[in-house]
Protein backbone atom coordinates (compact mmCIF):
# COMPACT_ATOMS: atom_id res chain seq x y z
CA UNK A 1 0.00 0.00 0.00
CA UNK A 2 1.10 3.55 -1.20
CA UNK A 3 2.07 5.74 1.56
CA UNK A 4 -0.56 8.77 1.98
CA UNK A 5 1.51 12.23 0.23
CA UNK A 6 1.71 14.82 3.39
CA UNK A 7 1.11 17.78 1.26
CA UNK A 8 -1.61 16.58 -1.53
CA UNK A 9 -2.87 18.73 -3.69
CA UNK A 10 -1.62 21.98 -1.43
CA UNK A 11 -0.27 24.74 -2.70
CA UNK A 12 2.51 25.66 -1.30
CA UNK A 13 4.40 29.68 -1.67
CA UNK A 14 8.22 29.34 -1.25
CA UNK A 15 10.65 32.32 -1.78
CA UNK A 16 13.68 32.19 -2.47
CA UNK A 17 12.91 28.78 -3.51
CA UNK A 18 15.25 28.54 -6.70
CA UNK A 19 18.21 27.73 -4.33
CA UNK A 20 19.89 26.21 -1.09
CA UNK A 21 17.36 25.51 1.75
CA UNK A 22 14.53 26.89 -0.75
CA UNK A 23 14.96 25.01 -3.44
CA UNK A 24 15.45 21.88 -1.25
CA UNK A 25 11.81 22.21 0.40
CA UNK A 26 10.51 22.90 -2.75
CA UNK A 27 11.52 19.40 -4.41
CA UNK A 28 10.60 18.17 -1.18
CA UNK A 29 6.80 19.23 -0.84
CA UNK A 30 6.52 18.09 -4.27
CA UNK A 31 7.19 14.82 -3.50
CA UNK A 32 4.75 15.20 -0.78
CA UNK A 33 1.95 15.83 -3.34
CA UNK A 34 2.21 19.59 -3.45
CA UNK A 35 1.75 22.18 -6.04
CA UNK A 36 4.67 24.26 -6.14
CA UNK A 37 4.88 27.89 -6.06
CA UNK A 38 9.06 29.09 -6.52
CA UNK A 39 9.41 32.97 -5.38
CA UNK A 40 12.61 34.38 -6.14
CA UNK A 41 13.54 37.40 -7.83
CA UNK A 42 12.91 38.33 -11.41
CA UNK A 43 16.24 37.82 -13.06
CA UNK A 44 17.28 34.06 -11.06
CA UNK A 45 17.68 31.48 -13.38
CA UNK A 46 15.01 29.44 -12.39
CA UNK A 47 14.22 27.10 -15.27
CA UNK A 48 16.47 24.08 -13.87
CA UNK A 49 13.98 23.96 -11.58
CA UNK A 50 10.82 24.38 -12.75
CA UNK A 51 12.41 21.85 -14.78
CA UNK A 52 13.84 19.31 -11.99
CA UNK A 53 9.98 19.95 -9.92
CA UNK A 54 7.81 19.23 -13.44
CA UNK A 55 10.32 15.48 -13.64
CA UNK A 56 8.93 15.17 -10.09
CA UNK A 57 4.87 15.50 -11.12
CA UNK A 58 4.48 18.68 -9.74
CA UNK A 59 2.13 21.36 -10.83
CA UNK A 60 4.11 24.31 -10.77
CA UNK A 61 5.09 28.06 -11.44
CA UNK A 62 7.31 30.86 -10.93
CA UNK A 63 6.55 33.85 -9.51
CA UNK A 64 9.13 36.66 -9.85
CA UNK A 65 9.62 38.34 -6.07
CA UNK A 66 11.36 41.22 -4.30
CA UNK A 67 10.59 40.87 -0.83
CA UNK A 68 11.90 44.54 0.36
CA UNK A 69 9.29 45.83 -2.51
CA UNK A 70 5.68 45.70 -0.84
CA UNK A 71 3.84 45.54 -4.86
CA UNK A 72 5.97 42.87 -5.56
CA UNK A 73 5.29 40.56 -2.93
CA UNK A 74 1.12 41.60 -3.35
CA UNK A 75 1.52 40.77 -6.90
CA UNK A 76 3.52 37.20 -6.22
CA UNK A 77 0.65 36.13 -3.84
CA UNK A 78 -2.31 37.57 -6.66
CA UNK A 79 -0.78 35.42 -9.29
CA UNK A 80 -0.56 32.64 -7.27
CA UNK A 81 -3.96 32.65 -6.44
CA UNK A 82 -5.17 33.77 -9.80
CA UNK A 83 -3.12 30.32 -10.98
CA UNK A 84 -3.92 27.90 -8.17
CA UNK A 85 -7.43 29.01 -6.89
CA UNK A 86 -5.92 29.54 -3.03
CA UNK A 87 -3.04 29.20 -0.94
CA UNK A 88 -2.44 26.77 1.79
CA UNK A 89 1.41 26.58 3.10
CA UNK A 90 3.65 29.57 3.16
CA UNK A 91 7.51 29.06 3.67
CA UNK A 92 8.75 32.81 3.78
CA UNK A 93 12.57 31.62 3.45
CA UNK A 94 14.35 34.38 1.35
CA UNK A 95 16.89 36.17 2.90
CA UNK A 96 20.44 38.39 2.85
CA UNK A 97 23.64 38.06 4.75
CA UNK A 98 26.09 41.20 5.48
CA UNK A 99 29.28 41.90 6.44
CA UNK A 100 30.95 41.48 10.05
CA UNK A 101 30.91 45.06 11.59
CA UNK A 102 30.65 46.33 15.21
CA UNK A 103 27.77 48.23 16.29
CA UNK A 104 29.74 51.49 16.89
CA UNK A 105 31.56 51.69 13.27
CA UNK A 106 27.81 49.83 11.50
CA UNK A 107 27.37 51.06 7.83
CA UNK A 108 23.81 52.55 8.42
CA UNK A 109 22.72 51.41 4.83
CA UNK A 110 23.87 48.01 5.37
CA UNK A 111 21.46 48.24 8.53
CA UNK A 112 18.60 49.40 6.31
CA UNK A 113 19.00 46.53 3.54
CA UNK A 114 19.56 43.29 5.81
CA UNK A 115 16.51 44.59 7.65
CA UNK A 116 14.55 45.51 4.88
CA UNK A 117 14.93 42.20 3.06
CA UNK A 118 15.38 39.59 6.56
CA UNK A 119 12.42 41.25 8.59
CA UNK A 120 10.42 43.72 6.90
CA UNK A 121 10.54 41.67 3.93
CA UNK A 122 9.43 38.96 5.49
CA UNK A 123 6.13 41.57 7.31
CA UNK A 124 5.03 41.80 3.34
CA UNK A 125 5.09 38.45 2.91
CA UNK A 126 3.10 37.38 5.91
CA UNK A 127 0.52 40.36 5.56
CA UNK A 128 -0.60 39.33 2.21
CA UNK A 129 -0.61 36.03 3.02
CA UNK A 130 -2.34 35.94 6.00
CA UNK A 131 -5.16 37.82 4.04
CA UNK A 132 -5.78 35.01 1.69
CA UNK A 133 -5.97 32.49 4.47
CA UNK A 134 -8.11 35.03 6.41
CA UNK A 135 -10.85 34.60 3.06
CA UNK A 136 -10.21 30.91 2.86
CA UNK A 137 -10.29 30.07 6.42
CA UNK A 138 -6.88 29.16 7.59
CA UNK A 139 -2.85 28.04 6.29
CA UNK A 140 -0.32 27.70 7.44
CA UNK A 141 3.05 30.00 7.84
CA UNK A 142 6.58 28.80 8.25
CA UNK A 143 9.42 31.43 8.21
CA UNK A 144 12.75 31.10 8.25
CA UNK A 145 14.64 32.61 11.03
CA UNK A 146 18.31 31.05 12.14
CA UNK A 147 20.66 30.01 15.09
CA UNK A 148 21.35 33.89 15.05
CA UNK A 149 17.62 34.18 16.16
CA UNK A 150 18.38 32.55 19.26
CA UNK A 151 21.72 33.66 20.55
CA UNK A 152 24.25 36.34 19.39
CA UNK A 153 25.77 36.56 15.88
CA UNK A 154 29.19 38.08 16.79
CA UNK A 155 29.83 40.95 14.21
CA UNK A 156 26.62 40.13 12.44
CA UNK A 157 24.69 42.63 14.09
CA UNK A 158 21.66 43.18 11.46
CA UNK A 159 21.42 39.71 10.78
CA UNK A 160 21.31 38.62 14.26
CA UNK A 161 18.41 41.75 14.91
CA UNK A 162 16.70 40.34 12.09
CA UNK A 163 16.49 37.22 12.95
CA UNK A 164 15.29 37.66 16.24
CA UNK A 165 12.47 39.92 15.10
CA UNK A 166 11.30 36.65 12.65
CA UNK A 167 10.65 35.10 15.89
CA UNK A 168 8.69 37.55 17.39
CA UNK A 169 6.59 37.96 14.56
CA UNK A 170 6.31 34.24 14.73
CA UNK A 171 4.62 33.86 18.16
CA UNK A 172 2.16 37.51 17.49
CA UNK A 173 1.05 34.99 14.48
CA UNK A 174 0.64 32.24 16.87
CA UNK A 175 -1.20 34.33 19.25
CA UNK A 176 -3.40 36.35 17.21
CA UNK A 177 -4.72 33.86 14.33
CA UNK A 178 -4.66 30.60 16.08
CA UNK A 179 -8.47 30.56 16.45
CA UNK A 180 -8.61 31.26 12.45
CA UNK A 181 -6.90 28.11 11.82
CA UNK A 182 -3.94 29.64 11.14
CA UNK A 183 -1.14 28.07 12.34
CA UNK A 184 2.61 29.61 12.31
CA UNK A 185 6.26 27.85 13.50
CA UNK A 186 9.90 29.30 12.53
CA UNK A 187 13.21 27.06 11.57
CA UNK A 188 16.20 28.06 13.33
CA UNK A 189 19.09 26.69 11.24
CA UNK A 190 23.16 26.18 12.02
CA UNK A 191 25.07 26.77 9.18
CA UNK A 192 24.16 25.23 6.08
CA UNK A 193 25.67 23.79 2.93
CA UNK A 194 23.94 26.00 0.43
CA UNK A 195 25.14 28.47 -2.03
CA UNK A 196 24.50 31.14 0.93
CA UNK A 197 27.79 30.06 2.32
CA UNK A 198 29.53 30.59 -1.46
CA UNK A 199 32.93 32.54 -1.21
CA UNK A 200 33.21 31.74 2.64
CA UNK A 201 36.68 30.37 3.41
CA UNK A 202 37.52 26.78 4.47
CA UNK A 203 39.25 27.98 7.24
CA UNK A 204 36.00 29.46 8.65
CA UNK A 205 33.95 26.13 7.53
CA UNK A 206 36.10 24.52 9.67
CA UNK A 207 35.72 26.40 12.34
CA UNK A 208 31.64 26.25 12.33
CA UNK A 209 31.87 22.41 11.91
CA UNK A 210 34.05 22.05 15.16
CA UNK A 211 31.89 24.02 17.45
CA UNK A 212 28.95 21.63 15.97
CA UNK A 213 29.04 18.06 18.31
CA UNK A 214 28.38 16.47 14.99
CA UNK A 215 31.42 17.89 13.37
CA UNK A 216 29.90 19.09 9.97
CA UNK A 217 27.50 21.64 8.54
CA UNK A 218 23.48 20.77 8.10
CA UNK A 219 22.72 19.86 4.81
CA UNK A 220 19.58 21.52 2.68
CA UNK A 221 17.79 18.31 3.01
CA UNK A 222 17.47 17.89 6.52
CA UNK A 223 15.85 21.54 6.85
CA UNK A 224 13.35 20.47 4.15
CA UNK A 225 12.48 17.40 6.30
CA UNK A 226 11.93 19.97 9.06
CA UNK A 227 9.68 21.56 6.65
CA UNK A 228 7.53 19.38 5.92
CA UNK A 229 6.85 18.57 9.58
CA UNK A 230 5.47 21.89 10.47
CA UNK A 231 3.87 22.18 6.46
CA UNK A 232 1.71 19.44 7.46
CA UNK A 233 -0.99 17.94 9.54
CA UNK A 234 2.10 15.89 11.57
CA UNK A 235 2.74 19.70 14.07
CA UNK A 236 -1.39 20.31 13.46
CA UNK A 237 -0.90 21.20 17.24
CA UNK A 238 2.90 22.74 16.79
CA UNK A 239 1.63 26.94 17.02
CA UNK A 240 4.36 29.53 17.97
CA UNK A 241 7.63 27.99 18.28
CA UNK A 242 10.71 27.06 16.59
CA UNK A 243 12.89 23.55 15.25
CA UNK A 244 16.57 24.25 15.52
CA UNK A 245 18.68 22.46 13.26
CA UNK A 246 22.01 22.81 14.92
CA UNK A 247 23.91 19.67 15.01
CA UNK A 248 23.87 20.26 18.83
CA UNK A 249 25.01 23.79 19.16
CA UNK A 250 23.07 25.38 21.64
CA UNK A 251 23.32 22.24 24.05
């Protein structure tokens, strides 16, 4: 007997889902039974996979996507709508990095863009989407927040801000639009093996895979498995909170 599909026939919004941890739950939920919606932004070359999701029998589309644009992300949620009829799982993953600065000598525009595109970027997306499930009567929200949402980021000060505000925006979710059957969880990630981490020396890899008890990075997969946990009915009572992926970390 077939095993039952977690995510059949639901619709599922992922941006930055033509890469890394994005692109990962997006092959993933379509091997759950999901219709795939990739967000990312207007010039990524995003054909592979449409390409690699349509080989595994998912309905699909791209949606081009700025998150730090507000008409952008209104009109990636209206044309996924417009193409699927509704909108069930939301995986708000897209996201920057920066440099490593102190607070005292902090490029104020680098401040501004890290927390345009990690927080307020992710505010668009969860305003517009939490208006569609609003008219369809509940979905679910999963954003993507990091290790650096849990403890300081040394030298990472945006990113670390950022990532802390995901969180809180996480639980007000939780709180508010529970009794709409809306339910909302965050993924708090180590370091992972994705492009994200392109140009970073070994030297520093090595360093990150020490201070993990496992010894090694987290691998896109294993967040996608974390993904489909809280897309699906399996965390139907999972509201608020947070999976770290961390190889052991924080212990």
């Amino acid at each position: 007997m077939l095993k039952p599909r977690k995510l059949e026939n639901k619709v599922v919004f992922i941006t930055g889902g033509n890469s890394g941890i994005g692109q990962a739950c997006a092959f993933e939920a379509a091997r759950e039974g999901a219709k795939v919606v990739v967000a990312d932004l207007p010039n990524s070359e995003h054909q592979g996979t449409i390409n690699a999701l349509e080989l595994l029998g998912a309905a699909c589309l791209f949606v081009p996507i700025d998150v730090s644009d507000v008409e952008s992300v209104k009109n990636a949620i209206i044309t996924t709508v417009a193409e699927f009829g509704r909108l069930d799982v939301a995986l708000n993953n897209a996201g920057i990095g920066g440099p490593y600065s102190g607070i005292h000598d902090m490029d104020e525009q680098e401040w501004e863009k890290i927390i345009k595109v990690n927080l307020t970027g992710q505010f668009y997306c969860i305003k517009y989407e939490l208006q569609q499930f609003l008219k369809q009567g509940g979905g679910v929200i999963v954003n993507m927040s990091s290790l650096a949402g849990l403890k300081a980021e040394r030298g990472l000060v945006p990113y670390t801000a950022a990532k802390h505000g995901v969180l809180g925006i996480t639980k007000n979710i939780a709180v508010q639009y529970g009794e709409q059957q809306i339910r909302a969880n965050a993924i708090c990630p180590y370091y992972i093996e994705t492009p994200f981490l392109k140009g970073v020396s070994q030297d520093n890899k090595h360093i990150w895979e020490e201070l993990s008890p496992m010894k090694r990075l987290g691998k896109p997969e294993e967040v996608a498995n974390a993904f489909i946990y809280l897309a699906s009915d399996d965390s139907s009572y999972c509201n608020g909170t947070q999976i770290i992926l961390d190889g052991g970390v924080m212990c």
